[in-house]
C-alpha atoms as a PDB file:
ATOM      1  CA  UNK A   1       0.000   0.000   0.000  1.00  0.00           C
ATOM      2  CA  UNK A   2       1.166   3.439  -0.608  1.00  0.00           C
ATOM      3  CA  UNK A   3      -0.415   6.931   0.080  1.00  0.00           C
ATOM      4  CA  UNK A   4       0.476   9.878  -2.588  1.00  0.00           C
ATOM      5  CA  UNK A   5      -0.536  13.090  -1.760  1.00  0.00           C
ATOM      6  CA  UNK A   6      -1.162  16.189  -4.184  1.00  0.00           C
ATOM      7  CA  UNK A   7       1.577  18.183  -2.976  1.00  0.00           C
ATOM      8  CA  UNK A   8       3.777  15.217  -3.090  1.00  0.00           C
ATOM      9  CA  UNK A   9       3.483  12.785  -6.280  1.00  0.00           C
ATOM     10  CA  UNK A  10       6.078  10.767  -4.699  1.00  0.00           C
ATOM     11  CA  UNK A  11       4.920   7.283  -3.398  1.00  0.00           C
ATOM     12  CA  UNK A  12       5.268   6.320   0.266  1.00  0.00           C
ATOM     13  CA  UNK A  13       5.659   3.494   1.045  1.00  0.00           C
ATOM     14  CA  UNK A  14       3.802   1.648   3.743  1.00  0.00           C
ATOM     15  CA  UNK A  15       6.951   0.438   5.600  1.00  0.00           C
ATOM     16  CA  UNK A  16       4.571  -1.453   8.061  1.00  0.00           C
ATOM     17  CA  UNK A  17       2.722  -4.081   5.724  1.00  0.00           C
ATOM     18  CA  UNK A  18       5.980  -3.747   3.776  1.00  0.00           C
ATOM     19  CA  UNK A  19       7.855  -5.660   6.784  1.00  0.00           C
ATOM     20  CA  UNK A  20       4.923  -7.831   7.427  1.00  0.00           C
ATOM     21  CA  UNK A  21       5.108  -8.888   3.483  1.00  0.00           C
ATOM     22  CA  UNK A  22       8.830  -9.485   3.727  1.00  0.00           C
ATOM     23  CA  UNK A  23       8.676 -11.373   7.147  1.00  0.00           C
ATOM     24  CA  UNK A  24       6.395 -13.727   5.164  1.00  0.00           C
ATOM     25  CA  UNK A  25       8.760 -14.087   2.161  1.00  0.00           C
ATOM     26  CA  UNK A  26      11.601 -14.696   4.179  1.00  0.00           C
ATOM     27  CA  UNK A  27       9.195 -17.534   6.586  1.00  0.00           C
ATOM     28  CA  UNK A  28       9.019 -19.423   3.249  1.00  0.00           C
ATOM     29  CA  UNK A  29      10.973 -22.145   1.777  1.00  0.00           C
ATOM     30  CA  UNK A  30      13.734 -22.365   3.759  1.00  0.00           C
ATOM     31  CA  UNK A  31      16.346 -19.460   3.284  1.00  0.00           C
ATOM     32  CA  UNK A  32      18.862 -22.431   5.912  1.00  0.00           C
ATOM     33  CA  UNK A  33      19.365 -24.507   2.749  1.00  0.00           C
ATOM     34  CA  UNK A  34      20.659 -21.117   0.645  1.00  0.00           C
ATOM     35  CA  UNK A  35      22.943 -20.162   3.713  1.00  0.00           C
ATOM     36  CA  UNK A  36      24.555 -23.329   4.578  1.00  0.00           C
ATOM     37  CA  UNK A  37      26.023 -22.902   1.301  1.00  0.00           C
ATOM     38  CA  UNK A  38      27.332 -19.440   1.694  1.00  0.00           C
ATOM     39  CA  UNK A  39      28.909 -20.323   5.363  1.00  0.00           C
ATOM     40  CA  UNK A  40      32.387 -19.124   3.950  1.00  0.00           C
ATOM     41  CA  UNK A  41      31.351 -15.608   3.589  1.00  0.00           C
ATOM     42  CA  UNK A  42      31.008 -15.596   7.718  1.00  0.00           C
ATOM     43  CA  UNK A  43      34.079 -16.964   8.553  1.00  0.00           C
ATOM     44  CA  UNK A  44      35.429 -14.329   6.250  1.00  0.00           C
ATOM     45  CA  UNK A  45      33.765 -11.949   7.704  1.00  0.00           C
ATOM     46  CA  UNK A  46      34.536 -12.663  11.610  1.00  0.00           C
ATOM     47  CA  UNK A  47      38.328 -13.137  10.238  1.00  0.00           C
ATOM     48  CA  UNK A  48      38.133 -10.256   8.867  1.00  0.00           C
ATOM     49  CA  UNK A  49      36.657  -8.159  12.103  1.00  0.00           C
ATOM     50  CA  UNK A  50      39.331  -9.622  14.088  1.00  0.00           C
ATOM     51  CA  UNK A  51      37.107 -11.305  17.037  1.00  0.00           C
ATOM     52  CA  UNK A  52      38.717 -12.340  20.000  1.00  0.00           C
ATOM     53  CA  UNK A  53      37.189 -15.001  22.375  1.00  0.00           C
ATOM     54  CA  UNK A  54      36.732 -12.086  25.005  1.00  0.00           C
ATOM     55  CA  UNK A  55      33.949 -10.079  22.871  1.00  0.00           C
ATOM     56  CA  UNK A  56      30.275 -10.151  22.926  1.00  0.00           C
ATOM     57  CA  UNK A  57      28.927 -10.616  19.471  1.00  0.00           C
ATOM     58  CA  UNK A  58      25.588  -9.877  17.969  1.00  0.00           C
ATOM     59  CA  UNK A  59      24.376 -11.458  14.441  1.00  0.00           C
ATOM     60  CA  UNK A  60      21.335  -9.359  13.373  1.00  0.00           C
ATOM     61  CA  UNK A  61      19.198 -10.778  11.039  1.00  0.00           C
ATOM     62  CA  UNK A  62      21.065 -14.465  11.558  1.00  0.00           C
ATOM     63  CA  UNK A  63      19.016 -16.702   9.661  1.00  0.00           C
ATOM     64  CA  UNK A  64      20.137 -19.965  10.465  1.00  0.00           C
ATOM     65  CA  UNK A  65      23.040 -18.507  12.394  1.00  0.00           C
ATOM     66  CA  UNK A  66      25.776 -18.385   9.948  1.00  0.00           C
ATOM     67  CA  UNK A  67      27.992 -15.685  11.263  1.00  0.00           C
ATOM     68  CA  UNK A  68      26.725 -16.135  14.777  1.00  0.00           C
ATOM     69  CA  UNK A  69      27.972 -20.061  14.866  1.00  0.00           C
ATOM     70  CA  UNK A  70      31.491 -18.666  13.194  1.00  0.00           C
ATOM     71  CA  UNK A  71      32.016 -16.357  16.235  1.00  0.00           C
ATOM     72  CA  UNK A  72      30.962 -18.740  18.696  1.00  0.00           C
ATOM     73  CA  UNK A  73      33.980 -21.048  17.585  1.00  0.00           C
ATOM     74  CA  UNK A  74      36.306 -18.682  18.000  1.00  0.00           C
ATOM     75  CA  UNK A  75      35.309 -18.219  21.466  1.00  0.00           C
ATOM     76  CA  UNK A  76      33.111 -15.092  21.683  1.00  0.00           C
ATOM     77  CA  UNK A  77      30.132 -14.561  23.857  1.00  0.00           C
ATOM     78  CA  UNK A  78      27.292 -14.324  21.349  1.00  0.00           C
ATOM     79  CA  UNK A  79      24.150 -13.229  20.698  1.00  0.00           C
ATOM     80  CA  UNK A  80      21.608 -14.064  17.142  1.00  0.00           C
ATOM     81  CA  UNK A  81      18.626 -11.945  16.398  1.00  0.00           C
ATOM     82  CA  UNK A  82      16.031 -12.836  13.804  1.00  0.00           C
ATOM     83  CA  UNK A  83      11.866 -12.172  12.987  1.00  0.00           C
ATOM     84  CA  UNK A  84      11.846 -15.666  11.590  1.00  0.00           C
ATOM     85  CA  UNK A  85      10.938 -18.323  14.393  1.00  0.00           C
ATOM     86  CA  UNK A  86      11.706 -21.131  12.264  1.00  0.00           C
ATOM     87  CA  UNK A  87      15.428 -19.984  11.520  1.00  0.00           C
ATOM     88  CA  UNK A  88      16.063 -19.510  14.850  1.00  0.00           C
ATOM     89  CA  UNK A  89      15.231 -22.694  15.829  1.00  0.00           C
ATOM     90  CA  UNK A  90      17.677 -24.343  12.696  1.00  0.00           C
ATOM     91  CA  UNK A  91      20.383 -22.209  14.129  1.00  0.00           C
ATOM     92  CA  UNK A  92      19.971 -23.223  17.671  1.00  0.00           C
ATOM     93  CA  UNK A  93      19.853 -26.986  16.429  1.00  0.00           C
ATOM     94  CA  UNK A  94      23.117 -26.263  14.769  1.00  0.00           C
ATOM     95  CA  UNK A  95      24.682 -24.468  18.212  1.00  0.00           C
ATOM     96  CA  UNK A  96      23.836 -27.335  19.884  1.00  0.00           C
ATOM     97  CA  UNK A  97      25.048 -30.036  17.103  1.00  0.00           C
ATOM     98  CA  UNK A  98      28.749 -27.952  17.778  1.00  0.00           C
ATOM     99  CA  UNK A  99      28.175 -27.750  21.705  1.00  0.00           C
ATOM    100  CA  UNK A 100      28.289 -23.966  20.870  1.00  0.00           C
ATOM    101  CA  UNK A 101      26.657 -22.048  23.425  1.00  0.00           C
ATOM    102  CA  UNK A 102      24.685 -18.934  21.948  1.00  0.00           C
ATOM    103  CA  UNK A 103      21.584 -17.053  22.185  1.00  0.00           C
ATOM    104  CA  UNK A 104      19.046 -16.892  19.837  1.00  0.00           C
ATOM    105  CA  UNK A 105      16.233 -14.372  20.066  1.00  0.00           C
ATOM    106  CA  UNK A 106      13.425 -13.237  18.133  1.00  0.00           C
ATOM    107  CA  UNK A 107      13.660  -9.773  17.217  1.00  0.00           C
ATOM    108  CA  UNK A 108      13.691  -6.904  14.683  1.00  0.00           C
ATOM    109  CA  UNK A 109      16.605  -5.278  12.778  1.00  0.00           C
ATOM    110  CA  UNK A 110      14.859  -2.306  13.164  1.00  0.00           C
ATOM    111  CA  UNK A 111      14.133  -2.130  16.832  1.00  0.00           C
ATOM    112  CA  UNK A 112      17.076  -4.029  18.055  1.00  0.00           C
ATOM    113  CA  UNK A 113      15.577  -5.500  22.125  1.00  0.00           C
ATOM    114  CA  UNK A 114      18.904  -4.658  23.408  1.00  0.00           C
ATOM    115  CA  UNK A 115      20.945  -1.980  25.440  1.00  0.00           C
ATOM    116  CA  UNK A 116      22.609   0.719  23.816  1.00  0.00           C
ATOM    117  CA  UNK A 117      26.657  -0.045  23.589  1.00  0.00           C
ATOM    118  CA  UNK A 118      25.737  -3.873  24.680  1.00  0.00           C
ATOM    119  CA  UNK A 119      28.458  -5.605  21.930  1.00  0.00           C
ATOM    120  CA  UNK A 120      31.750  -5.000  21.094  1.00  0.00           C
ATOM    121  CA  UNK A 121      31.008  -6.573  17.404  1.00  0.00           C
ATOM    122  CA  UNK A 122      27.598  -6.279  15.376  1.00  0.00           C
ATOM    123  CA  UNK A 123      27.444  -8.052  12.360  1.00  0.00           C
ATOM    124  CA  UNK A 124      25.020  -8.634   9.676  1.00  0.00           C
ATOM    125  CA  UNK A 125      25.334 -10.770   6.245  1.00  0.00           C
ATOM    126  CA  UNK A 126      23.042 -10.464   3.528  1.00  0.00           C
ATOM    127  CA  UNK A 127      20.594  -9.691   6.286  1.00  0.00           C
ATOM    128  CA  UNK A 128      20.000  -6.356   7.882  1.00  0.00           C
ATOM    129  CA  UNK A 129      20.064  -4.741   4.254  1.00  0.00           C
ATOM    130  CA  UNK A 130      16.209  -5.945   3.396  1.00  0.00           C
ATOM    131  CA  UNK A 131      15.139  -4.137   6.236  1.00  0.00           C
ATOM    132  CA  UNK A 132      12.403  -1.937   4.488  1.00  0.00           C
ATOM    133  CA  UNK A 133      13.567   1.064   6.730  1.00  0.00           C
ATOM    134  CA  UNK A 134      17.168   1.395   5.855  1.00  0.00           C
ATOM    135  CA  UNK A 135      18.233   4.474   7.886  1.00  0.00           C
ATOM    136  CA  UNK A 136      16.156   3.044  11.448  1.00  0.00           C
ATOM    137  CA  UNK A 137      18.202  -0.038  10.499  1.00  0.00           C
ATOM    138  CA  UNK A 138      21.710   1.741  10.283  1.00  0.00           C
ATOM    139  CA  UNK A 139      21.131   3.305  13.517  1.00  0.00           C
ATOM    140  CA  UNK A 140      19.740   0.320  15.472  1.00  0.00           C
ATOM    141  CA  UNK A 141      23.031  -1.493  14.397  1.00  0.00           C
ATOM    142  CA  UNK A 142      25.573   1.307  15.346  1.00  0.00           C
ATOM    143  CA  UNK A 143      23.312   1.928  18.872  1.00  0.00           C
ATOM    144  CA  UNK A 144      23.834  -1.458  20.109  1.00  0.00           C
ATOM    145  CA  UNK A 145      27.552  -1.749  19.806  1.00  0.00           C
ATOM    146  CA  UNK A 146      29.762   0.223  22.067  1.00  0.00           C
ATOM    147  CA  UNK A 147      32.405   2.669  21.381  1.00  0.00           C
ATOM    148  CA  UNK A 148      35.434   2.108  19.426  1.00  0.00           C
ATOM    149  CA  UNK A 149      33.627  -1.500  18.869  1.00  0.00           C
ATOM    150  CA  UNK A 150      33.261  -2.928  14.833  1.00  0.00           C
ATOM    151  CA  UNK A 151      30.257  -3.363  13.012  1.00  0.00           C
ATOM    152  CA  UNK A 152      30.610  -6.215  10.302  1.00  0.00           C
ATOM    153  CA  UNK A 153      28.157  -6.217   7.157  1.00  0.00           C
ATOM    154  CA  UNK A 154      28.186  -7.831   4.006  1.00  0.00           C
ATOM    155  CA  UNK A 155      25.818  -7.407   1.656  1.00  0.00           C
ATOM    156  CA  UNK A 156      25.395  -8.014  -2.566  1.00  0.00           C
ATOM    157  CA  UNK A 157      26.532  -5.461  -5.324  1.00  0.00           C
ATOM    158  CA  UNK A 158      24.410  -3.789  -7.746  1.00  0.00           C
ATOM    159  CA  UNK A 159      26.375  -4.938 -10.568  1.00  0.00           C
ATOM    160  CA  UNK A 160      27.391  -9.000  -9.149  1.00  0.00           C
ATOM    161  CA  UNK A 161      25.007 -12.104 -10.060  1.00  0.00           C
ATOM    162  CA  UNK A 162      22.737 -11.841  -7.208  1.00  0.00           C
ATOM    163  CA  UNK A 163      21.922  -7.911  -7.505  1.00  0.00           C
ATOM    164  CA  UNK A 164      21.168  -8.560 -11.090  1.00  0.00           C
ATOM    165  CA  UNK A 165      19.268 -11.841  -9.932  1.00  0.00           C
ATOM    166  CA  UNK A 166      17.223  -8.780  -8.278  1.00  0.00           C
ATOM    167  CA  UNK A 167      16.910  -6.687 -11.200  1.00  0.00           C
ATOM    168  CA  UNK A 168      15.595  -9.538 -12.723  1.00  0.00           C
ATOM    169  CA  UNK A 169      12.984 -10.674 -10.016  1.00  0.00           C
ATOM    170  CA  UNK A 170      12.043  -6.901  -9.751  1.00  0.00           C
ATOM    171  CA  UNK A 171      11.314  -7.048 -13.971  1.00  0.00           C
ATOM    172  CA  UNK A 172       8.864  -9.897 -13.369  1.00  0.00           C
ATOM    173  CA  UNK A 173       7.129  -9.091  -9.757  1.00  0.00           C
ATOM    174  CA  UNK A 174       7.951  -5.188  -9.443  1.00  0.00           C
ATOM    175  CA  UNK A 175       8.499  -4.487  -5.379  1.00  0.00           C
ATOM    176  CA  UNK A 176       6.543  -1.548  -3.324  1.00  0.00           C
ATOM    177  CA  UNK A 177       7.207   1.704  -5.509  1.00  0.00           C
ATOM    178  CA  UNK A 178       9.226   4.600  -3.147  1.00  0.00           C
ATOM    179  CA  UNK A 179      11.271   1.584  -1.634  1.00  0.00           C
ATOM    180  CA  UNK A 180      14.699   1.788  -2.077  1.00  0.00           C
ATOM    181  CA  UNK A 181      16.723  -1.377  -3.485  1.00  0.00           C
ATOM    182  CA  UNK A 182      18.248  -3.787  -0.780  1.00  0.00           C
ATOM    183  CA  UNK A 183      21.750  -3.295  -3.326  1.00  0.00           C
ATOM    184  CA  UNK A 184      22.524  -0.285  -1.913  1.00  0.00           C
ATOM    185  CA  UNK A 185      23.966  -1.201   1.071  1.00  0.00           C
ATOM    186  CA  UNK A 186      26.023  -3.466  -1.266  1.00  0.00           C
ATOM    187  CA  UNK A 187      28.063   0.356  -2.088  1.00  0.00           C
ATOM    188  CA  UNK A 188      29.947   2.055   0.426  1.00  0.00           C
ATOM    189  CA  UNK A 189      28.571   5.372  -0.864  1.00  0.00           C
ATOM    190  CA  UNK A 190      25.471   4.630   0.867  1.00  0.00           C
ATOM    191  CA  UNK A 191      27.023   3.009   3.681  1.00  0.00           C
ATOM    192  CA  UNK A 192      28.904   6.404   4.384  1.00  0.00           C
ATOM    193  CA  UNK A 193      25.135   7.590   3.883  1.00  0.00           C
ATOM    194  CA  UNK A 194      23.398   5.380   6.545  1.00  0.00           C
ATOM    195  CA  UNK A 195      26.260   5.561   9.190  1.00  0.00           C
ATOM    196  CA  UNK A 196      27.314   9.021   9.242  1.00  0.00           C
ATOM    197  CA  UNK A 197      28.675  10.289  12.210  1.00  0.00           C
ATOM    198  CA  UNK A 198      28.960   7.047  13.120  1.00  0.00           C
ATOM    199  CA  UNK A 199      32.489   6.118  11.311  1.00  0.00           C
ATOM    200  CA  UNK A 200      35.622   6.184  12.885  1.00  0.00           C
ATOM    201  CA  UNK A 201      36.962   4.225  10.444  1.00  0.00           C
ATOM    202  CA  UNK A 202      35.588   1.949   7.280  1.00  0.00           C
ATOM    203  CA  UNK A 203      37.301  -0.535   5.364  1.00  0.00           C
ATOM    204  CA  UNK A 204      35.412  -2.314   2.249  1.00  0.00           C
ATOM    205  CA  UNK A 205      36.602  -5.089   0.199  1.00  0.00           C
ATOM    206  CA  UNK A 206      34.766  -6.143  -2.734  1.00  0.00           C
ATOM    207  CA  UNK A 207      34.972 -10.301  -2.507  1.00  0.00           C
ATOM    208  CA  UNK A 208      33.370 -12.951  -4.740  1.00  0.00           C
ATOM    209  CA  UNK A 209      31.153 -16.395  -3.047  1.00  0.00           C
ATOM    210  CA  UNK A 210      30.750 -18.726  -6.382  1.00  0.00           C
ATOM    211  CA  UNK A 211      27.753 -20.421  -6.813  1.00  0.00           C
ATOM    212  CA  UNK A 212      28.120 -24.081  -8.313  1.00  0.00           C
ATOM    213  CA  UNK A 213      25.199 -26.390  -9.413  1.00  0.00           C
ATOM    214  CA  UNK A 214      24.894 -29.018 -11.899  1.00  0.00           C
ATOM    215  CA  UNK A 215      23.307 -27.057 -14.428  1.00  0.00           C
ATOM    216  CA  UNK A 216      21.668 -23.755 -14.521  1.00  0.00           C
ATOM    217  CA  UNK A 217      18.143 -25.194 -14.250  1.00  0.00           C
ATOM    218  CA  UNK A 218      18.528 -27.074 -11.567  1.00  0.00           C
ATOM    219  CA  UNK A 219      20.064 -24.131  -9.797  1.00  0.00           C
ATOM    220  CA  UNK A 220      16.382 -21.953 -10.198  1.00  0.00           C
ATOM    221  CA  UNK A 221      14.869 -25.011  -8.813  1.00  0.00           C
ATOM    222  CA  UNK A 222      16.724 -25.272  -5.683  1.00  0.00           C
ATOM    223  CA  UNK A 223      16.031 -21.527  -5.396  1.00  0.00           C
ATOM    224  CA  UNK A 224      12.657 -21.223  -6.268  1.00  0.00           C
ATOM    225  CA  UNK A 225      12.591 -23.986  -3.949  1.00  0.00           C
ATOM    226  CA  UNK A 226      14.322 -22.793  -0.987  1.00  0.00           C
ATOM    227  CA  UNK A 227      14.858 -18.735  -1.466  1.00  0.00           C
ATOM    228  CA  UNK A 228      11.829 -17.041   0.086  1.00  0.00           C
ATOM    229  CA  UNK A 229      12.142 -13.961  -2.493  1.00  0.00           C
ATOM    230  CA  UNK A 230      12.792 -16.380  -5.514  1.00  0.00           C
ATOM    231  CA  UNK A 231       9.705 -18.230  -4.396  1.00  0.00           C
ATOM    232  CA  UNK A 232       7.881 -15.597  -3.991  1.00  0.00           C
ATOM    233  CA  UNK A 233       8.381 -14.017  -7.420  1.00  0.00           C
ATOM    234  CA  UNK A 234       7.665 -17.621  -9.017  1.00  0.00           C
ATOM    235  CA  UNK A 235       4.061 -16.919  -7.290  1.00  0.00           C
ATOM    236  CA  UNK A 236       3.525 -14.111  -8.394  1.00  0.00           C
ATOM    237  CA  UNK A 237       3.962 -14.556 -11.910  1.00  0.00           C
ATOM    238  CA  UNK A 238       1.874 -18.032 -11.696  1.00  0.00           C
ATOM    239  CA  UNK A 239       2.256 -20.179 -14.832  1.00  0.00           C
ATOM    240  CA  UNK A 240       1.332 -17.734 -17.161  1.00  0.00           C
ATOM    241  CA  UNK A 241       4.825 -15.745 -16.394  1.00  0.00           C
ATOM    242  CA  UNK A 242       7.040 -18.842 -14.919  1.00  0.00           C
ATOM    243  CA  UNK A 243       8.924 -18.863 -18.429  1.00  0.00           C
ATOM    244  CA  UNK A 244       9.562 -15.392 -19.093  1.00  0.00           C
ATOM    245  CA  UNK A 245      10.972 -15.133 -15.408  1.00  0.00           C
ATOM    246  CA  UNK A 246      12.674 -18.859 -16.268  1.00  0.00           C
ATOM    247  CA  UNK A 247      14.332 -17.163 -19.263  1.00  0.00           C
ATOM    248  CA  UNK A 248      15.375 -14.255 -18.224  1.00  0.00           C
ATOM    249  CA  UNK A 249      17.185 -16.011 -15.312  1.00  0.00           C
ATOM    250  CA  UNK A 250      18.947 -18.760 -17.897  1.00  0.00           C
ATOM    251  CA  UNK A 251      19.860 -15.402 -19.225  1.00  0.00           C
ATOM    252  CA  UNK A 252      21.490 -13.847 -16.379  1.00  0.00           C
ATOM    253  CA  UNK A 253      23.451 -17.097 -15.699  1.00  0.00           C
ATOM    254  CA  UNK A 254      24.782 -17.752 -19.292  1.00  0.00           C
ATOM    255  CA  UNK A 255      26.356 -14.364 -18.849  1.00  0.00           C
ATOM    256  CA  UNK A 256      28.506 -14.421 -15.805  1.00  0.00           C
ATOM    257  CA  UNK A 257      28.712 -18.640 -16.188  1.00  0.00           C
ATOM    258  CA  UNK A 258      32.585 -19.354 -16.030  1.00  0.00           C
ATOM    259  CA  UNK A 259      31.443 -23.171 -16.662  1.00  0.00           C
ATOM    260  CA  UNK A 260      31.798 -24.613 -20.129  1.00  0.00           C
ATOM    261  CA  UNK A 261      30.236 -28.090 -19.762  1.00  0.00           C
ATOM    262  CA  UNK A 262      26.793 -27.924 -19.056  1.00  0.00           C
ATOM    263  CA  UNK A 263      27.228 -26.664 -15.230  1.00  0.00           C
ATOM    264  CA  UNK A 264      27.179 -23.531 -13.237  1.00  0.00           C
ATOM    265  CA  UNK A 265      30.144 -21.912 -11.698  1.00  0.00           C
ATOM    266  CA  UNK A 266      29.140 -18.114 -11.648  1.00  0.00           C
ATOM    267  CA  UNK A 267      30.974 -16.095  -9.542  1.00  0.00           C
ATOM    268  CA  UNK A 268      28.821 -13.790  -7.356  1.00  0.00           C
ATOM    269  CA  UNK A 269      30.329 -10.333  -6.157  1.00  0.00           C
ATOM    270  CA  UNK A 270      29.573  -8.522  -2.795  1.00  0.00           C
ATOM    271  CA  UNK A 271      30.694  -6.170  -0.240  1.00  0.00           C
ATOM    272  CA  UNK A 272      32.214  -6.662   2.944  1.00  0.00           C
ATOM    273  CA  UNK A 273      32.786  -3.878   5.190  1.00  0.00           C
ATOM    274  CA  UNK A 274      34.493  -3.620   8.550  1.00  0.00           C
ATOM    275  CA  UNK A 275      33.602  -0.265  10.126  1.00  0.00           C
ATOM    276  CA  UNK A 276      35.169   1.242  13.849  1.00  0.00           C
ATOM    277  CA  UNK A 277      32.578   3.070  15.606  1.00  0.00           C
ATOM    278  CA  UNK A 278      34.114   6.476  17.504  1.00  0.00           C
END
């Protein structure tokens, strides 16, 4: 739903049903089978934050528990935050597979249900940037971790597979006009934007996770399968659109597919960024 007013022809967007629409993409398939095979990009990220086995660590938006699970190993106290029940509880059966001890709570990237300066790392990957309210988002992350702490967040790039695997979604099942595109944070231009005054410092390395299947097709299955969004977009084209949105994602693959013999090794780029609050 969005209002538009005379004076403003702009379209605002109803950030409320927006985040009620999202928590419902993200409850469906089951977004643990897409992250298990990502788990690299964590332990990058915690190596690359520098954790040691004294800190308290939060995860927001953990999923399955990804990042939160690669900080518990190396010792840290931690804490995982997510709005989707069911995630929570895959990531506390994985904790306790490992004899990890960590918390898991339900909660909101956007109103964070914890003390102001409570963590001496925050980190988020490919998580906090769909909240719908980016700048309430920023600020919830940088209020919860203390001073001269790190906040960790990775997130996709406009121009690597999976922000074009947006672009393309977007073509077939258009999201909420006035919403701005999860990408972003995947620029440091707009993370300078949503943490100002907030930066001590701010490091950013572009890095690449490859995605490998054994064939292109059966790569949208497992995602239309398991990837909430993906899913989602399938549904909303029904059958009469499933292969326009089918070919334009063949598409998409052929071009950034290094493979040469019928798989799929596509390299996927995205941002990781390491920034010092003052």
């Amino acid at each position: 739903m969005t209002t538009i007013t005379s004076a403003d022809p702009t379209p605002t967007p109803d950030l409320a049903a927006i985040k009620t629409r999202q928590q419902a993409t993200w409850s469906s398939g089951d977004y643990h089978m897409i992250g298990t095979q990502i788990q690299i990009v964590s332990e990058l990220l915690i190596e690359a934050l520098d954790v040691h086995s004294t800190e308290r660590v939060l995860d927001v938006a953990t999923g399955s528990g990804n990042a939160a699970l690669a900080a518990a190993r190396r010792g840290c106290d931690v804490t995982g935050v997510d709005y989707v029940p069911a995630l929570l509880d895959r990531a506390r059966l994985r904790a306790q597979s490992e004899e990890l001890r960590i918390e898991f709570v339900e909660g909101d990237a956007e109103a964070l249900p914890f003390p102001d300066g409570g963590f001496d790392v925050v980190t988020s990957v490919f998580g906090s940037m769909f909240a719908p309210n980016q700048e309430k988002t920023a600020a919830e992350l940088a209020r919860v971790v203390k001073q001269g702490g790190r906040i960790g967040i990775v997130a996709h790039t406009p121009d690597g597979f999976i922000g074009n695997l947006f672009k393309v979604i977007g073509k077939h099942a258009p999201p909420p006009a006035g919403l701005r595109s999860p990408i972003q944070w995947g620029t440091e231009a707009r993370l300078r934007e949503l943490f100002i005054g907030r930066i001590a410092d701010l490091k950013a390395e572009k890095r690449f996770y490859t995605f490998r299947d054994r064939s292109p097709q059966h790569y949208i299955e497992y995602w239309r399968t398991y990837y909430g969004p993906t899913l989602k977009a399938f549904e909303a084209v029904g059958e009469s659109g499933r292969g326009a949105l089918e070919a334009d994602m063949i598409e998409l693959i052929g071009r950034f597919n290094a493979a040469e013999d019928g798989t799929m090794v596509v390299p996927s780029e995205y941002l990781e960024v390491v920034i010092t609050v003052p």
